[in-house]
Protein backbone atom coordinates (compact mmCIF):
# COMPACT_ATOMS: atom_id res chain seq x y z
CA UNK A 1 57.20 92.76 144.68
CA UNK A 2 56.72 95.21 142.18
CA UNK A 3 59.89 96.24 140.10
CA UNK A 4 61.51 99.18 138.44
CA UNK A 5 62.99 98.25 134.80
CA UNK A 6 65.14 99.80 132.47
CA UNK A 7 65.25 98.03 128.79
CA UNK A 8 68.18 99.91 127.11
CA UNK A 9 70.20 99.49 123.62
CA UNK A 10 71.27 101.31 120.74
CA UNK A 11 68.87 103.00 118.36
CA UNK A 12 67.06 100.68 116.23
CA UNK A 13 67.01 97.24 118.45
CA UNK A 14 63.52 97.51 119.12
CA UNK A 15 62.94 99.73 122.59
CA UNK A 16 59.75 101.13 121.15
CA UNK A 17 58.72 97.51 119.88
CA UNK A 18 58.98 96.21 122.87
CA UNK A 19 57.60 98.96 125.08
CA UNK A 20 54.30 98.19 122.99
CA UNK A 21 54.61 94.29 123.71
CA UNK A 22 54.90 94.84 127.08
CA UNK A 23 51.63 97.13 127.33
CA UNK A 24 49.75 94.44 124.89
CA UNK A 25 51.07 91.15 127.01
CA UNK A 26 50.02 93.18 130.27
CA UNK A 27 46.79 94.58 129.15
CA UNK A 28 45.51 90.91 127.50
CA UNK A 29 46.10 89.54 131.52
CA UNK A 30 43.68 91.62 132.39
CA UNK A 31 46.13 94.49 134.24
CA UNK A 32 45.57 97.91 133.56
CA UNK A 33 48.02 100.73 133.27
CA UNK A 34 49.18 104.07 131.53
CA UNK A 35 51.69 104.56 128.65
CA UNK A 36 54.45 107.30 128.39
CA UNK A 37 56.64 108.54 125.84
CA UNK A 38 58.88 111.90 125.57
CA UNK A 39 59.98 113.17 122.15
CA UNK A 40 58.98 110.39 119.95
CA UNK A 41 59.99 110.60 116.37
CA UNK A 42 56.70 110.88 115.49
CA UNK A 43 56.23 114.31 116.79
CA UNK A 44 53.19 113.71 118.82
CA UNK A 45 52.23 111.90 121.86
CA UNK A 46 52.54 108.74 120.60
CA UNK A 47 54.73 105.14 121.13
CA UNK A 48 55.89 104.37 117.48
CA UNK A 49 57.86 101.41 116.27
CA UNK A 50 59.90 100.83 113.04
CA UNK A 51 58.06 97.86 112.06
CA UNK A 52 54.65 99.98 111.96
CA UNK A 53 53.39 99.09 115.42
CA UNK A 54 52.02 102.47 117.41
CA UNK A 55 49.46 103.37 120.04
CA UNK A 56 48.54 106.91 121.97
CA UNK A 57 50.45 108.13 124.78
CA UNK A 58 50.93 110.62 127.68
CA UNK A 59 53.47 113.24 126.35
CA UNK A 60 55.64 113.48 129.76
CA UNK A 61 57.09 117.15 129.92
CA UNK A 62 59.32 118.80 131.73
CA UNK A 63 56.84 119.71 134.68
CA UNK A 64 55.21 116.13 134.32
CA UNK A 65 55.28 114.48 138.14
CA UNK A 66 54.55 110.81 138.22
CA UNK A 67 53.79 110.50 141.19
CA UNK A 68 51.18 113.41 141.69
CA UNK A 69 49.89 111.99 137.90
CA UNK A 70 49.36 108.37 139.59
CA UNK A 71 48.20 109.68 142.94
CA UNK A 72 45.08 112.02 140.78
CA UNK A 73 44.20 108.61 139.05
CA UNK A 74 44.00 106.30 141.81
CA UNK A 75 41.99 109.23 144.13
CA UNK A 76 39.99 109.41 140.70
CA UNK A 77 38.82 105.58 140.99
CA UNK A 78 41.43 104.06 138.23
CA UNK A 79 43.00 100.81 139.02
CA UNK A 80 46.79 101.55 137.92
CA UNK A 81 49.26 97.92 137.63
CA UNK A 82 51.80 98.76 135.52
CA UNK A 83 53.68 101.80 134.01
CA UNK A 84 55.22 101.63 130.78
CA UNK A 85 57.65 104.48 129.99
CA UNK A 86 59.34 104.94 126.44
CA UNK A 87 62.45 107.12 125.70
CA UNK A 88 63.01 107.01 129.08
CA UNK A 89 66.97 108.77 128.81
CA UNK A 90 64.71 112.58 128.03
CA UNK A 91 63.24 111.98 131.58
CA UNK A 92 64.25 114.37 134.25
CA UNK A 93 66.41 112.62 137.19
CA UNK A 94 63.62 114.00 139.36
CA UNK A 95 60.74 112.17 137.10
CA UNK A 96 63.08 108.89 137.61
CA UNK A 97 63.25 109.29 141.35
CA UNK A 98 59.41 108.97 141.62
CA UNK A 99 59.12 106.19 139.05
CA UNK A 100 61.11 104.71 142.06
CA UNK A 101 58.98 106.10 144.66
CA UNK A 102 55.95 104.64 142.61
CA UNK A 103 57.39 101.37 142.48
CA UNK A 104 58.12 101.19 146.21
CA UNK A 105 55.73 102.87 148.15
CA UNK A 106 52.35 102.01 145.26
CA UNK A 107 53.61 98.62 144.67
CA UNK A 108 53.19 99.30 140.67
CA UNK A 109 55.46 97.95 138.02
CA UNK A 110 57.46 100.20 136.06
CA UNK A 111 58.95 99.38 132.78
CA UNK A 112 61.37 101.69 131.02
CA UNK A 113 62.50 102.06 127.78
CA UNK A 114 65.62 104.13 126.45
CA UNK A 115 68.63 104.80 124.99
CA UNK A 116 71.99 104.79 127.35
CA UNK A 117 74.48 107.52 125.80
CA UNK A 118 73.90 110.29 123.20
CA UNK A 119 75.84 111.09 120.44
CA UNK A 120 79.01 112.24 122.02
CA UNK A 121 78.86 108.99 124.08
CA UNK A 122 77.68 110.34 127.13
CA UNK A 123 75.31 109.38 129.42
CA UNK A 124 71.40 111.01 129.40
CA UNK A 125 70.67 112.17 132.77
CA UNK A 126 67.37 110.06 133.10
CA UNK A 127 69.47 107.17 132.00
CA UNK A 128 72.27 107.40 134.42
CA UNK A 129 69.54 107.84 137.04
CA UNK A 130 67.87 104.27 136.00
CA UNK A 131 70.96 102.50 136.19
CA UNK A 132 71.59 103.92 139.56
CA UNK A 133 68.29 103.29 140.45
CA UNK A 134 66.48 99.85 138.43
CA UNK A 135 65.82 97.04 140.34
CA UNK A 136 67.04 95.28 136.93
CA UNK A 137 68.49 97.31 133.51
CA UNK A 138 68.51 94.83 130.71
CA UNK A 139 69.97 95.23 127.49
CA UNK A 140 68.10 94.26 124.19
CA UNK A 141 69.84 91.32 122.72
CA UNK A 142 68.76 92.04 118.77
CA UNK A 143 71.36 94.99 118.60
CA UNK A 144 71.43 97.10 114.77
CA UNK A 145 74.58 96.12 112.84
CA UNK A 146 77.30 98.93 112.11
CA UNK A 147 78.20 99.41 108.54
CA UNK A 148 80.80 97.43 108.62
CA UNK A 149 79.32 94.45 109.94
CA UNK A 150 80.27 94.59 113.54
CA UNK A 151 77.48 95.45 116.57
CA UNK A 152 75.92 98.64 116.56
CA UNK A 153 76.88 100.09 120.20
CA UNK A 154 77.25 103.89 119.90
CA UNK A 155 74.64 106.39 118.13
CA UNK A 156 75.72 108.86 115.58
CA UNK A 157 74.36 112.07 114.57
CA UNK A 158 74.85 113.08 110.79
CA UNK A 159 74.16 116.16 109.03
CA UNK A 160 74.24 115.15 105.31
CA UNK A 161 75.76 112.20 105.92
CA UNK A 162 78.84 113.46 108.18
CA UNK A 163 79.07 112.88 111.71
CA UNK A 164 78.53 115.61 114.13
CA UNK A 165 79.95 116.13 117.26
CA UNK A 166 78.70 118.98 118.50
CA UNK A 167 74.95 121.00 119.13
CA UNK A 168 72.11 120.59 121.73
CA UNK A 169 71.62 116.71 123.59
CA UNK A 170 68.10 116.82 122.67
CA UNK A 171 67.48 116.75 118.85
CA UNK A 172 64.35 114.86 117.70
CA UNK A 173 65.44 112.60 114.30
CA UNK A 174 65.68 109.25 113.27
CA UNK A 175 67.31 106.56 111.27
CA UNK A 176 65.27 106.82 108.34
CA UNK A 177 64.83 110.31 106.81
CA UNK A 178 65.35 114.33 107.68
CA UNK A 179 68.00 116.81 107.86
CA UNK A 180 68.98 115.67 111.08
CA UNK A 181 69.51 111.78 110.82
CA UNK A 182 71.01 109.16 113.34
CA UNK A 183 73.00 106.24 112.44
CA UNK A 184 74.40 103.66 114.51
CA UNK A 185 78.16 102.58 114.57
CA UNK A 186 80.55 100.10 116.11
CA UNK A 187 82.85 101.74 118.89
CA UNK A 188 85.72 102.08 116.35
CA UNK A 189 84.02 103.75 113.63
CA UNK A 190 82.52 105.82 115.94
CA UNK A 191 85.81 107.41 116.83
CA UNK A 192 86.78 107.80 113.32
CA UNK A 193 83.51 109.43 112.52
CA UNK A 194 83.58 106.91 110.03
CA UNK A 195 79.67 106.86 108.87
CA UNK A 196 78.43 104.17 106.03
CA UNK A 197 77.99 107.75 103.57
CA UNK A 198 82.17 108.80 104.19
CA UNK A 199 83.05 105.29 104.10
CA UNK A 200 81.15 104.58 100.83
CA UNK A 201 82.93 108.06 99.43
CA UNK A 202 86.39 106.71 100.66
CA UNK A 203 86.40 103.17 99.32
CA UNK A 204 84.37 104.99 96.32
CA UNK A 205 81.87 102.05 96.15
CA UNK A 206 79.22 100.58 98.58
CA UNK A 207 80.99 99.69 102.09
CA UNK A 208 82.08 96.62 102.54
CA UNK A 209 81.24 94.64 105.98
CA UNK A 210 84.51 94.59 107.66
CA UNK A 211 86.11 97.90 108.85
């Protein structure tokens, strides 16, 4: 039976990595499918990883509908087996409700890829729709580390190295570099808006890994 997956974490444990392992693994057992992203921090249509892995995608857009896109391709001739879909939480709950009508009525694998919460620790919509909906959602085990040692569970955004807690859902950044930057925190530091930048001001040296 073919499945509907969601692989969810944190930013930086590796969604994006593992999206591309999954494509790779599937593709060198001889199935075939199609690759999806939706605002990737590269800024094009693209799966990029952290550790310098990337390949092409399908951009999906607002107006993007699975299951019309898989119907035209299998019409078209295309053998489809699997679907791999990074940053899965920007999808539309419509978009995630025919991933699930792929799954059950094409008998094609879907594997997801996304971040759970944004950075006022609420729930994406295409996220909450995948956990309603997944035959499975599993949770990367190599979480990022908070500053202060502890597991990484809640994503921060930072403007010049303070937390922010207010603006748009949607803004495109990352953990490396930019105006707009995201950092990940333990649960407590999270609610302190405690980021490694304010805590290395406070202590007025490098943070130290306890909080």
């Amino acid at each position: 039976m073919a499945e509907l997956v969601f692989h969810t974490g944190p930013m930086d444990c590796g969604k994006s990595t593992l999206a591309l392992q999954f494509d790779h693994t599937q593709s060198t057992h001889g199935r075939q499918g199609c690759v999806f992203t939706c605002f990737d921090r590269s800024g094009v249509a693209r799966i990029t990883s952290r550790i310098g892995i990337e390949r092409d995608a399908i951009q999906v857009d607002a107006d993007l509908d699975f299951w019309r896109f898989v119907i035209a391709e299998l019409i078209a001739g295309r053998r489809i087996d699997y679907l791999v879909c990074d940053e899965a939480q920007f999808y539309t709950s419509e978009q995630i409700e025919q991933l699930a009508r792929i799954v059950d009525e094409l008998q094609i694998d879907v594997y997801t890829f996304g971040i759970l919460a944004d950075f006022k620790t609420r729930l994406f919509p295409g996220s909450q729709r995948l956990v309603e909906l997944a035959d499975r959602v599993e949770t990367l085990p190599l979480g990022p580390l908070c500053w202060c040692g502890a597991k990484g569970t809640h994503n921060a955004r930072t403007v010049g190295g303070l937390m922010v807690t207010e603006g748009s859902q949607v803004v495109v950044g990352d953990t490396g570099a930019g105006e707009v930057r995201y950092e990940v925190l333990c649960r407590a530091h999270h609610r302190r808006r405690m980021t490694a930048s304010r805590a290395k001001a406070t202590l007025g040296s490098d943070p130290l890994p306890f909080g």
